[in-house]
Protein backbone atom coordinates (compact mmCIF):
# COMPACT_ATOMS: atom_id res chain seq x y z
CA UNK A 1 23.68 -32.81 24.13
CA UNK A 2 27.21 -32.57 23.51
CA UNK A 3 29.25 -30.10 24.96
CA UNK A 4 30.37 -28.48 21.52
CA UNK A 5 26.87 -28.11 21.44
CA UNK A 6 26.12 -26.40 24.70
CA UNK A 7 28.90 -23.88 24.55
CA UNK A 8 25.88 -22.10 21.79
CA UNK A 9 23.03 -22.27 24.95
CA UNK A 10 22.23 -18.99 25.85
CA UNK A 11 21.00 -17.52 29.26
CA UNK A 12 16.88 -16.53 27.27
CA UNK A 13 17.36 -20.05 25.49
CA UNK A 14 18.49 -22.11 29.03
CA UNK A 15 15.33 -20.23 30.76
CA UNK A 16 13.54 -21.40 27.94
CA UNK A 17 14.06 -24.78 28.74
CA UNK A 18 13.69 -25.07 32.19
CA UNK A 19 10.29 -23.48 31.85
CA UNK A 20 9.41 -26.79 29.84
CA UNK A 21 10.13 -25.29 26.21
CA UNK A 22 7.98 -21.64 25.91
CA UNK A 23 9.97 -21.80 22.53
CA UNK A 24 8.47 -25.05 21.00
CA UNK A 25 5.03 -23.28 21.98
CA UNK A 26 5.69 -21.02 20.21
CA UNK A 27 6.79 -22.44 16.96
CA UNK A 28 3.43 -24.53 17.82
CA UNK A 29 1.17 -22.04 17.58
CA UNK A 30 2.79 -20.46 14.38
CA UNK A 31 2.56 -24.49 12.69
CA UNK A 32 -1.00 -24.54 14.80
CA UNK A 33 -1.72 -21.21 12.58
CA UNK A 34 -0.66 -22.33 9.41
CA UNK A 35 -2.72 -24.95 9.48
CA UNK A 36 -5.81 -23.00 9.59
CA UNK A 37 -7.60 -21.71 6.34
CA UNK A 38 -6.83 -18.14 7.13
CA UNK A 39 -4.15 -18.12 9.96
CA UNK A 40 -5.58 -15.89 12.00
CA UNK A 41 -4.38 -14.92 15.49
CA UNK A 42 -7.11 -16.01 18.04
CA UNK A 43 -10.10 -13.14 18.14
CA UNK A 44 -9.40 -11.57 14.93
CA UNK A 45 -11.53 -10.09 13.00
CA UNK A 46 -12.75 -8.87 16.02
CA UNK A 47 -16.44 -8.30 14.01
CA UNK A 48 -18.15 -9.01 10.77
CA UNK A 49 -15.90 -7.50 8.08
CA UNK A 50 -17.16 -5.96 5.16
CA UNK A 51 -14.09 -6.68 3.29
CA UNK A 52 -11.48 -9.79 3.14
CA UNK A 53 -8.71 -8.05 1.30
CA UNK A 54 -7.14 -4.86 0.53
CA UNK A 55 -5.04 -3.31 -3.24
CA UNK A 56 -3.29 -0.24 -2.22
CA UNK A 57 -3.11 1.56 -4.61
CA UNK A 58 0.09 3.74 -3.81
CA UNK A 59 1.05 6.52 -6.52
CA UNK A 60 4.80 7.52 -5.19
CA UNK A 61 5.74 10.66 -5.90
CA UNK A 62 2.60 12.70 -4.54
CA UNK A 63 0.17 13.82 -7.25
CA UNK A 64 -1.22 17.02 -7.09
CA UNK A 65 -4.50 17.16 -5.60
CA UNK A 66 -5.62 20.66 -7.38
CA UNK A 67 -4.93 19.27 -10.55
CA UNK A 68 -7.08 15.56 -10.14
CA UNK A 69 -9.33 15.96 -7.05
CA UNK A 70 -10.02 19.25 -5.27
CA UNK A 71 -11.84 21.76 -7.83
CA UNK A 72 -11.00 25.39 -6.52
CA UNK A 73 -12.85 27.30 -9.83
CA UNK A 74 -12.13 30.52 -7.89
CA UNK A 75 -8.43 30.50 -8.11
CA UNK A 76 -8.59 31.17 -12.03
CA UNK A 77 -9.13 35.04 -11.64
CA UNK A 78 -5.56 34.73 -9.03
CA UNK A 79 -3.22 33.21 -11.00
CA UNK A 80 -0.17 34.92 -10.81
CA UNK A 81 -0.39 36.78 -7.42
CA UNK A 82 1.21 36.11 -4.56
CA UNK A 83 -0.26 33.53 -2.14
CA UNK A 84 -1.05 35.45 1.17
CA UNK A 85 0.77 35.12 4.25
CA UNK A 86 -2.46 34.27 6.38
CA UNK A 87 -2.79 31.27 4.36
CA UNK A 88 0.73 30.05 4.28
CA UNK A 89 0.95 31.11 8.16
CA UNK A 90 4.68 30.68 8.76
CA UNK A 91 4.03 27.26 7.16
CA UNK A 92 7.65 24.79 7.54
CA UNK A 93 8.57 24.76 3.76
CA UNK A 94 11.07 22.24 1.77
CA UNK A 95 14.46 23.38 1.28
CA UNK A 96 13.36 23.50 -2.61
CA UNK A 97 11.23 26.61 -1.71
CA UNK A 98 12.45 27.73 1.50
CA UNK A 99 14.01 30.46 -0.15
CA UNK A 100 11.90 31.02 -3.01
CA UNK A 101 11.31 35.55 -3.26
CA UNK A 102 8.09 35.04 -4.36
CA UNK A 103 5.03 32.22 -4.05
CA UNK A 104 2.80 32.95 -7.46
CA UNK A 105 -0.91 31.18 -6.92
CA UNK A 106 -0.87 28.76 -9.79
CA UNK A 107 -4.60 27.42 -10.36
CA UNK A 108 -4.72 24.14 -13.11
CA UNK A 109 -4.82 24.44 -16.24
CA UNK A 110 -7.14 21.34 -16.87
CA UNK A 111 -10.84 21.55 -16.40
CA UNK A 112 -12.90 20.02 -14.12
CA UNK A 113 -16.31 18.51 -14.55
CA UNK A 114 -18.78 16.64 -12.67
CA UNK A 115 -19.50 12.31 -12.48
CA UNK A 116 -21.95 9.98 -11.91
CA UNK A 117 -25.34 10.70 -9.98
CA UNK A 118 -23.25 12.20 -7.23
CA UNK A 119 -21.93 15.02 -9.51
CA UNK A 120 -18.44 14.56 -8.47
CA UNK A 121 -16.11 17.24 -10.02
CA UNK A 122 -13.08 15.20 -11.22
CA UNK A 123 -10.30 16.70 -13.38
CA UNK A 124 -10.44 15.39 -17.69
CA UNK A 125 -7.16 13.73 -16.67
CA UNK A 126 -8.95 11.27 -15.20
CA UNK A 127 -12.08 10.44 -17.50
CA UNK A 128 -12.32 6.99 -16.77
CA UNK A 129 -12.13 7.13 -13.28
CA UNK A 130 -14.94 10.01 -13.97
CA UNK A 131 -17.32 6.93 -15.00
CA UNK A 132 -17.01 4.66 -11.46
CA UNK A 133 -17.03 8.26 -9.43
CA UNK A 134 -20.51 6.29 -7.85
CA UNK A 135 -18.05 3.90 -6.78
CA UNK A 136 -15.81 5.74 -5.30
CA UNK A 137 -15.58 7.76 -1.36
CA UNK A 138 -13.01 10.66 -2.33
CA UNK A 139 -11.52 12.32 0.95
CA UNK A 140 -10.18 15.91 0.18
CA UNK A 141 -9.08 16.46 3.87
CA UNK A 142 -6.42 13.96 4.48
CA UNK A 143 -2.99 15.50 6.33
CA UNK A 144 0.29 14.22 7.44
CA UNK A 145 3.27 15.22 9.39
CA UNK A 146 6.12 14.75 7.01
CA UNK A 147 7.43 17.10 4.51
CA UNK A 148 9.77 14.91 2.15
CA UNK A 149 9.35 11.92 0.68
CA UNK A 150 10.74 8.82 2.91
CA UNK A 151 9.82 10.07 6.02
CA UNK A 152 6.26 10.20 4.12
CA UNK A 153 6.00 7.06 2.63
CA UNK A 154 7.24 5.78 5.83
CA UNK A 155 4.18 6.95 8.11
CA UNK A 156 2.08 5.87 5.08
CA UNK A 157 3.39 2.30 5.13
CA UNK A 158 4.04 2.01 9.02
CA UNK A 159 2.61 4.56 11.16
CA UNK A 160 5.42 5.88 11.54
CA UNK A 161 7.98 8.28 10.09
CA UNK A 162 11.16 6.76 11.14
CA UNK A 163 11.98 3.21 9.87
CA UNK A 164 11.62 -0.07 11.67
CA UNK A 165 8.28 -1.04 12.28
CA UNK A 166 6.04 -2.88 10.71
CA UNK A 167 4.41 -2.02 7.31
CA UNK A 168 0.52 -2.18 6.99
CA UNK A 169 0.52 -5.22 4.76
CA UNK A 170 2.35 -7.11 7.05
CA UNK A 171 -0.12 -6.20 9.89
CA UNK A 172 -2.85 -7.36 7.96
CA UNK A 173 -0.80 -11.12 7.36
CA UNK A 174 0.03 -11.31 10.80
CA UNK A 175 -3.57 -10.20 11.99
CA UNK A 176 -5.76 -12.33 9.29
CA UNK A 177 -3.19 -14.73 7.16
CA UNK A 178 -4.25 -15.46 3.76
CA UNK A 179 -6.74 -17.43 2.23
CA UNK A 180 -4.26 -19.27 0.00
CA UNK A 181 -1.63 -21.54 1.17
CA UNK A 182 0.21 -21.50 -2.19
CA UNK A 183 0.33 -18.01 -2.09
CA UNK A 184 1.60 -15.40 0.03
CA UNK A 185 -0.69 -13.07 1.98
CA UNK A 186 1.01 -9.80 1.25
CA UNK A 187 2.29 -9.35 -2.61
CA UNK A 188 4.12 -6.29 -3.54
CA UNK A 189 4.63 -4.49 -7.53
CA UNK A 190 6.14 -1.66 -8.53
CA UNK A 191 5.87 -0.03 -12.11
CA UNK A 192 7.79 2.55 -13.46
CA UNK A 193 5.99 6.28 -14.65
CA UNK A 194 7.42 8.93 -16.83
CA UNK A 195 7.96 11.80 -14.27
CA UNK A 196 10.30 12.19 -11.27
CA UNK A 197 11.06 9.40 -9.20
CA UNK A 198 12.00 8.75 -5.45
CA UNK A 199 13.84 6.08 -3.75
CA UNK A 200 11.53 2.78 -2.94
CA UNK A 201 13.07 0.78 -0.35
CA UNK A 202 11.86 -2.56 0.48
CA UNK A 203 11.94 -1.95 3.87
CA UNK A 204 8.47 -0.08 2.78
CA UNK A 205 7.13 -3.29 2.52
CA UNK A 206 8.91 -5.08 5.84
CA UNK A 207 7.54 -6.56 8.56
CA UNK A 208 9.29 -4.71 11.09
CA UNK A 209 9.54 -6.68 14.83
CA UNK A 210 7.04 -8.45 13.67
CA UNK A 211 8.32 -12.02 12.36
CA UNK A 212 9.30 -12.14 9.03
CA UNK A 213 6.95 -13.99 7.64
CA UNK A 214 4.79 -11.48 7.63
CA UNK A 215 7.02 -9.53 5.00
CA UNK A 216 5.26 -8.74 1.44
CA UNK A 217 6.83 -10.44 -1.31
CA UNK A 218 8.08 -8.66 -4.39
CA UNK A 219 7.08 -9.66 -7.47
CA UNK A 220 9.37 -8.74 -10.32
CA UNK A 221 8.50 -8.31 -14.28
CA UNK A 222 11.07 -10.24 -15.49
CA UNK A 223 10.53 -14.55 -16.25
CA UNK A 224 10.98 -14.95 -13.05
CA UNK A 225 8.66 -12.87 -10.56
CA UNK A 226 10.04 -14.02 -7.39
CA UNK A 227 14.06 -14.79 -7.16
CA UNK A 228 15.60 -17.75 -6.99
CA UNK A 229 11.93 -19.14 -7.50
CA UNK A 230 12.81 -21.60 -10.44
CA UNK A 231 15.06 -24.89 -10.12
CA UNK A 232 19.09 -24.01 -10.71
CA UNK A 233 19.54 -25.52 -14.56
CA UNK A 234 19.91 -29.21 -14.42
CA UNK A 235 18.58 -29.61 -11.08
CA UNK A 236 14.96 -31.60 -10.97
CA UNK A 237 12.21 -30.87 -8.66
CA UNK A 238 12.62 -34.28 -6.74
CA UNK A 239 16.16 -33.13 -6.04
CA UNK A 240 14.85 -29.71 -4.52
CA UNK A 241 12.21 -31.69 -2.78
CA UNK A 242 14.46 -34.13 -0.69
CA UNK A 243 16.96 -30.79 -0.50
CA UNK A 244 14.10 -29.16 1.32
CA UNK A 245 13.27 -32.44 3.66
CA UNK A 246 16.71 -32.36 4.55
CA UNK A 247 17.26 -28.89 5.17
CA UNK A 248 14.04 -28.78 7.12
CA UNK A 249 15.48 -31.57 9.47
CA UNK A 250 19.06 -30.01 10.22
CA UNK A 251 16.87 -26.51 10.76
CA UNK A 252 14.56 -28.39 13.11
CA UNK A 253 17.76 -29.30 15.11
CA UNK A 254 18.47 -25.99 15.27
CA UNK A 255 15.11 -24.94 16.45
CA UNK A 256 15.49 -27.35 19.46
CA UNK A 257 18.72 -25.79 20.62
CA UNK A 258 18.10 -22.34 19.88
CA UNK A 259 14.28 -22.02 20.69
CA UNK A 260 14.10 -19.08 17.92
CA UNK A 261 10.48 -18.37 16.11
CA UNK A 262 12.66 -16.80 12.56
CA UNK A 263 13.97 -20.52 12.54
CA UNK A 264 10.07 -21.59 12.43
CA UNK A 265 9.77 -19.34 10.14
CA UNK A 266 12.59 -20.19 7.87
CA UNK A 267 11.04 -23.15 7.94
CA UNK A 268 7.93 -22.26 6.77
CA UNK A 269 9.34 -19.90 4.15
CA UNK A 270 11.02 -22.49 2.53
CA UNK A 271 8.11 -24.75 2.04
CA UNK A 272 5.95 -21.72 0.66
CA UNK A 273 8.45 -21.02 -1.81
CA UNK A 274 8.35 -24.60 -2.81
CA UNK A 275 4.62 -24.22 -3.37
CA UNK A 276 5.23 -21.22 -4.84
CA UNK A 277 7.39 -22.62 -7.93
CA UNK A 278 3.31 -24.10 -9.34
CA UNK A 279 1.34 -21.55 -7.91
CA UNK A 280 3.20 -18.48 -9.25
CA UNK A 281 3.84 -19.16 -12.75
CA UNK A 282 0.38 -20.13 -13.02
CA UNK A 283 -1.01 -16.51 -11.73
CA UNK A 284 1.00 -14.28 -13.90
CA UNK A 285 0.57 -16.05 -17.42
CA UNK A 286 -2.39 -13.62 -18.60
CA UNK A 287 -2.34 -15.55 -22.00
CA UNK A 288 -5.58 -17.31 -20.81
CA UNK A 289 -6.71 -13.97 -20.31
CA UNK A 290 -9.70 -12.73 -22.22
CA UNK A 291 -9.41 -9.45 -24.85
CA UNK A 292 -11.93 -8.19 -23.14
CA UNK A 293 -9.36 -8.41 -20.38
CA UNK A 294 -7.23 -6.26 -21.90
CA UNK A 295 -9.76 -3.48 -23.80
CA UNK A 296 -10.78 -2.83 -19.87
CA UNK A 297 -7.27 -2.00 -18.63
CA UNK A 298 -5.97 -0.60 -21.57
CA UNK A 299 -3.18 -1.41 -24.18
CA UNK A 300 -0.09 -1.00 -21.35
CA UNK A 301 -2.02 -4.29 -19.71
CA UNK A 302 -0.53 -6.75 -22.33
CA UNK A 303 2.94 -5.09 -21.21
CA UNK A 304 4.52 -7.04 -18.10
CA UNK A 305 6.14 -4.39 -15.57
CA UNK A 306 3.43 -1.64 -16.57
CA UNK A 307 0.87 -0.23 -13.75
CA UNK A 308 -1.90 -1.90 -15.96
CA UNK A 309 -0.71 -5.52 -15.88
CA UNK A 310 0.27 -4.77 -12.09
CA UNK A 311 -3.58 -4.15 -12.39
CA UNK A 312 -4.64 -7.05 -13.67
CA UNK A 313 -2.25 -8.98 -11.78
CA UNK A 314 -4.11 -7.67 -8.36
CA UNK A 315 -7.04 -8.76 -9.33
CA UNK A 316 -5.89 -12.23 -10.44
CA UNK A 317 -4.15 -12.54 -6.78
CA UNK A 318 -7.60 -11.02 -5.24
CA UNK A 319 -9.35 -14.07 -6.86
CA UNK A 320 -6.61 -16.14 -5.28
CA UNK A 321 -7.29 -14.75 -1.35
CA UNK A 322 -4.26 -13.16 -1.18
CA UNK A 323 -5.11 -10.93 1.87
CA UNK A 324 -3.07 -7.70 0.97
CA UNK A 325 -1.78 -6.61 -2.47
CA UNK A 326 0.37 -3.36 -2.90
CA UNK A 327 0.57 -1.61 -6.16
CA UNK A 328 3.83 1.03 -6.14
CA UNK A 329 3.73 3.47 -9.22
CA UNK A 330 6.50 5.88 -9.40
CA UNK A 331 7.27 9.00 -11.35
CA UNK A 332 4.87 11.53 -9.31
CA UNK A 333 7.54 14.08 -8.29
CA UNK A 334 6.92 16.81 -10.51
CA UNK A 335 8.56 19.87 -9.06
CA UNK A 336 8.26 21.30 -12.73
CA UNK A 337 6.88 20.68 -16.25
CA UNK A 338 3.95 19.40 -13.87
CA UNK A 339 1.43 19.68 -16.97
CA UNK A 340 3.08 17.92 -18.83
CA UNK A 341 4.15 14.84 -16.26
CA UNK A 342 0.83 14.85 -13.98
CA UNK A 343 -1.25 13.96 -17.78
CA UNK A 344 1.38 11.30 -18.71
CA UNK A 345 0.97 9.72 -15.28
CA UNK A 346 -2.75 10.07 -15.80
CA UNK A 347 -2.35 8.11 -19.08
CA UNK A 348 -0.69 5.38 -17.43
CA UNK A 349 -2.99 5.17 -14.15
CA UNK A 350 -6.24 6.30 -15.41
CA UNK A 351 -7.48 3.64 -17.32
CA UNK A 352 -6.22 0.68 -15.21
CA UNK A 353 -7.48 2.26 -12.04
CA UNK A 354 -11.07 1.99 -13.01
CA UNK A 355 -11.00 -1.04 -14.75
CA UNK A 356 -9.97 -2.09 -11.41
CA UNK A 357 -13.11 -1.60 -9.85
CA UNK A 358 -15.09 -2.77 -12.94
CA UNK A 359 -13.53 -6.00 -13.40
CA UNK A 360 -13.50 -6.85 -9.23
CA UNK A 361 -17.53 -5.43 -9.60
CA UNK A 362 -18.55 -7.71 -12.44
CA UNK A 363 -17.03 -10.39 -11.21
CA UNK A 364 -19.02 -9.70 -7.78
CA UNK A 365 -16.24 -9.33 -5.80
CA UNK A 366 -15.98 -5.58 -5.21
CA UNK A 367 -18.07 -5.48 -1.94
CA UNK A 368 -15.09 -7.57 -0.47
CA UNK A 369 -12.41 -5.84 -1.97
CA UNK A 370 -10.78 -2.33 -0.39
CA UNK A 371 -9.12 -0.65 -2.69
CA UNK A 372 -7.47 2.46 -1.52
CA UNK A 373 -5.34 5.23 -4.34
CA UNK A 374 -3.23 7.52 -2.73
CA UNK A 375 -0.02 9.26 -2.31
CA UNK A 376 2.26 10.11 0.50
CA UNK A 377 1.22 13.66 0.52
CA UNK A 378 -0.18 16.66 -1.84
CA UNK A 379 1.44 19.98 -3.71
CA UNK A 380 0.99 23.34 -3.09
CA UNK A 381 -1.17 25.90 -4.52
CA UNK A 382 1.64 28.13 -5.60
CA UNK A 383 4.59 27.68 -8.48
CA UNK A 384 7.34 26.41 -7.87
CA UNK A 385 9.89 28.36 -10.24
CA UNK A 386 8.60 30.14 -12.96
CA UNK A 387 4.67 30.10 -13.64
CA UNK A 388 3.93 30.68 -17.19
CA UNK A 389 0.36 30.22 -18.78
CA UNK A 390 0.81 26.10 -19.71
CA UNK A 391 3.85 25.25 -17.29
CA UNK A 392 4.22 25.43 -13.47
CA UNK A 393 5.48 23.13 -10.61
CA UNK A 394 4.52 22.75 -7.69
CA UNK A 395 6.44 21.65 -4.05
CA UNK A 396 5.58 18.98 -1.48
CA UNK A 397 2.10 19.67 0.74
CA UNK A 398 1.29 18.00 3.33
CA UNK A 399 -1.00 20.29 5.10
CA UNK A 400 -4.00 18.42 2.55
CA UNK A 401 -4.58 16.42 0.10
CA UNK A 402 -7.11 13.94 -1.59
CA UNK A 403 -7.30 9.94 -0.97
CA UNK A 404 -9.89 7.83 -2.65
CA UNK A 405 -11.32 4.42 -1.38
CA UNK A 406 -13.55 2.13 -2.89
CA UNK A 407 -15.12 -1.21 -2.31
CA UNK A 408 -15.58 -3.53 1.19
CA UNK A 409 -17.60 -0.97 3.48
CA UNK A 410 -17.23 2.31 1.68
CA UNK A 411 -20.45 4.19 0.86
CA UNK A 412 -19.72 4.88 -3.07
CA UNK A 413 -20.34 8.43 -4.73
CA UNK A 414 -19.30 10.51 -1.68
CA UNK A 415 -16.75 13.77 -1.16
CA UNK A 416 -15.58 13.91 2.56
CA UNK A 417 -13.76 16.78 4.06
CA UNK A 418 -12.93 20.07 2.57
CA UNK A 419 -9.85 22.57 2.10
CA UNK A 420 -9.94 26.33 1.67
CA UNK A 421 -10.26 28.41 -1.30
CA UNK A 422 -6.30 28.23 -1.78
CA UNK A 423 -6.65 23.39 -1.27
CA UNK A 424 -3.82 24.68 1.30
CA UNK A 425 -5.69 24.15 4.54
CA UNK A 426 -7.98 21.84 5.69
CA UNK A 427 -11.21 23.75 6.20
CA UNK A 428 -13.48 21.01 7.63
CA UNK A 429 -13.27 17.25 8.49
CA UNK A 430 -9.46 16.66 8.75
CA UNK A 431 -8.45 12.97 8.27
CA UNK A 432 -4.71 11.97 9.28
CA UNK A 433 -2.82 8.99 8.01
CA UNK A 434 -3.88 7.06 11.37
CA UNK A 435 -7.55 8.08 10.48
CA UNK A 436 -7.09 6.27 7.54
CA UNK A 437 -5.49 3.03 8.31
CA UNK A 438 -7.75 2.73 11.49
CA UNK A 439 -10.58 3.31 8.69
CA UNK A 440 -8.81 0.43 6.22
CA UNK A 441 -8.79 -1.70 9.01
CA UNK A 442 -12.39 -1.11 10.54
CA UNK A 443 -13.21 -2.39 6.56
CA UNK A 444 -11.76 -5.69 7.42
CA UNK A 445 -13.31 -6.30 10.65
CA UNK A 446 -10.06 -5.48 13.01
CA UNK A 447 -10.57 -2.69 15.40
CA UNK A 448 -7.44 -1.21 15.01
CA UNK A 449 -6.97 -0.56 18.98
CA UNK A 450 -6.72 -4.01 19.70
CA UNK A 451 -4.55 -5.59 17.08
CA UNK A 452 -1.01 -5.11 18.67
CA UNK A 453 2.06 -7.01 18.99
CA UNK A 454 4.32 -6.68 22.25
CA UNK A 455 8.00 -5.44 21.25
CA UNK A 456 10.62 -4.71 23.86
CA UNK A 457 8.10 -4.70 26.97
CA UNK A 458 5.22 -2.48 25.15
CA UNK A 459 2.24 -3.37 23.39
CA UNK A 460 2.65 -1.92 19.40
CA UNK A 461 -0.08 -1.66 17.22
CA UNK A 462 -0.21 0.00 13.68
CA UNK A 463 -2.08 2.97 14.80
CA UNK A 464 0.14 3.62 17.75
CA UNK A 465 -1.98 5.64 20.38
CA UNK A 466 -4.18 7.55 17.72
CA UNK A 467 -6.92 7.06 14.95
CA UNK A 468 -9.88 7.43 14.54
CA UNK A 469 -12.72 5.51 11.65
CA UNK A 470 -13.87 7.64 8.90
CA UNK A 471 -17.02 6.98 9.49
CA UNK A 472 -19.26 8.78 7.16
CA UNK A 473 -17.47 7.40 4.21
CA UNK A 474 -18.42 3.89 5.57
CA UNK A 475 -21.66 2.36 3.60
């Protein structure tokens, strides 16, 4: 080594060295992991999973439980009075109603009826969701300790409300790996609704201290899904080929001095986008698709961008054995003109949501596909602003609200937990946001106590020190 050279040695990286290279171990065990169908970390799944893969099925925003999932028929005859103090009980409120004088009950205006064999009562926003309610595990009791949206979607994604760790996804690719080697194992889409929308940030999607090849991938709805994906205009494959050998070589270099796993995985990244340029293109032309394709998710499917083709997309990676695919759908903020917004929303989601679990069903591929819809919390019984016969709003809740989960090791045609007569308590069962990823996880085979990663001298794991599996919604 020459001595320009050594002047970049570190004190970890000359350690590293003399302890016969715990660096190129490393990177050998990523390469050894790579290699294998699923890349799988030694031990995991720790048991027989009942599913292989999840699509989360995120609505951001929060929709309002009391208007899709939790029928409270008894609130009719209290519209318009005030919501008692014993049930808000000092309750932390948003700034948004903080100061409201007054907190009007304000029951839906949409009807309710019941589904299926199970007689699940489901709102007529959501009629075709109505028609798989045997397929579906509906939890009315889920909680969570955030109040406003980031700090929400945050413990939703990570486990946690500040920022930094890693996102669920990437768990799942670090923990399992993906079935495809074209392919990455955590994909990531995000349509646009017609409501109020939030920030996204793709840190929601990160993997944290977790390497970073663990990190979902954005796809985009534009001619080129993934940036920078596609050859620069007049420059051939071959050329991008040797580009990569040679890049790969001077990175290796690096490796050898620096002893860094990103470098590994810079490697790595590179070569999957390479694969990526054939594999990608391939999976989102739906022109091969079959009308029958599109009559099940609805006209918005043939549109690229929309929440249906994102749905349609998800299944098209599921066939692939892409381990976890996120669907982000904006727009579900509706502070006011909630009526109006929540059944536009419904419009867009509806349809595609159940053809979902059709299509993955007929195909026979349900029973190993978790699909979870949910949002990052609920909204409250009462108005926010002015309640009027047809119009109301209504605030940020996280005291309850309603998840659904279908597929790989959930018991179809089930309601699990339940609120009080005001859906502003939890009256029974109480599941939190740990509950539920320990439950997604449980699905897959991974116990979610032992999959951790150590970070600055502690074990980490997605759950941190809590959760519990849902287990009566398990088949």
């Amino acid at each position: 080594m020459n001595a320009g050279r050594s002047l970049h040695i570190t004190r970890r990286q000359l350690f590293s060295r003399t302890s016969k290279g715990i660096g190129v171990a490393a990177l050998s065990h990523l390469l050894e992991r790579d290699g294998k169908a699923a890349g799988a970390i030694p031990g995991v799944p720790h048991f027989a999973p009942k599913a292989k893969r999840v699509i989360y099925l995120f609505q951001h925003g929060a929709p309002s439980q009391l208007d899709l999932y939790d029928y409270k028929p008894n609130l009719a005859k209290l519209r318009g009075t005030e919501l008692p103090e014993s049930i808000r009980k000092g309750q932390r409120l948003t700034g948004m109603t903080a100061y409201q004088a007054k907190f009007p009950t304000a029951p839906t205006i949409f009807k309710f009826s019941q589904h299926g064999k199970s007689g699940m009562w489901l709102s007529e926003l959501l009629p075709h969701t109505g028609k798989v309610a045997d397929d579906i595990s509906v939890i009315r009791s889920v909680h969570t300790e955030a109040i406003n949206h980031d700090p929400a979607l945050t413990f939703f994604q990570t486990g946690f409300q500040l920022a930094g760790r890693p996102s669920i996804g990437a768990w799942l690719s670090y923990g399992l790996g993906s079935e495809n080697q074209n392919l990455p194992a955590f994909v990531v889409m995000v349509s646009q609704g017609l409501g109020g929308s939030q920030a996204l940030a793709d840190r929601q999607w990160g993997s944290g201290f977790l390497p970073t090849q663990y990190q979902g991938v954005k796809f985009r709805a534009a001619a080129d899904p993934v940036l920078y994906l596609s050859n620069p205009e007049g420059y051939s494959g071959t050329a991008r080929r040797r580009f990569l050998d040679d890049l790969a070589s001077l990175n290796t270099l690096k490796l050898d001095d620096y002893q860094d796993p990103e470098i590994a995985t810079r490697i790595a990244q590179y070569e999957m986008a390479y694969k990526m340029q054939s594999s990608v293109p391939e999976l989102t032309d739906l022109s091969k698709e079959p009308e029958s394709t599109f009559d099940l998710y609805g006209p918005d499917s043939r549109k690229p961008g929309t929440y249906a083709a994102n749905c349609v997309l998800a299944r098209r990676l599921a066939e692939r054995g892409v381990r976890f695919i996120q669907l982000f759908h904006r727009g579900w903020d509706q502070h006011g003109n909630l009526p109006r917004d929540i059944a536009k929303q419904c419009m867009q989601t509806d349809q595609p949501s159940a053809a979902l679990i059709q299509d993955l069903k007929q195909r026979g591929m349900l029973d190993e596909t978790l699909i979870v819809w949910t949002g990052e919390f609920g909204r409250t019984v009462y108005s926010q602003g002015t309640l009027t016969e047809k119009d109301y709003g209504r605030d940020h809740h996280p005291r309850c609200f309603s998840v659904w989960m279908a597929g790989g090791g959930i018991k179809g045609g089930t309601v699990y937990g339940e609120t009080d007569e005001f859906s502003y308590n939890i009256a029974e069962n109480p599941v939190d946001v740990h509950d539920l990823h320990a439950t997604m996880l449980h699905c897959l085979g991974v116990d979610h106590t032992k999959l951790t990663y150590k970070f600055q001298g502690r074990h980490y794991r997605l759950t941190d020190v809590h959760g519990s599996v849902v287990r009566p919604v398990l088949a």
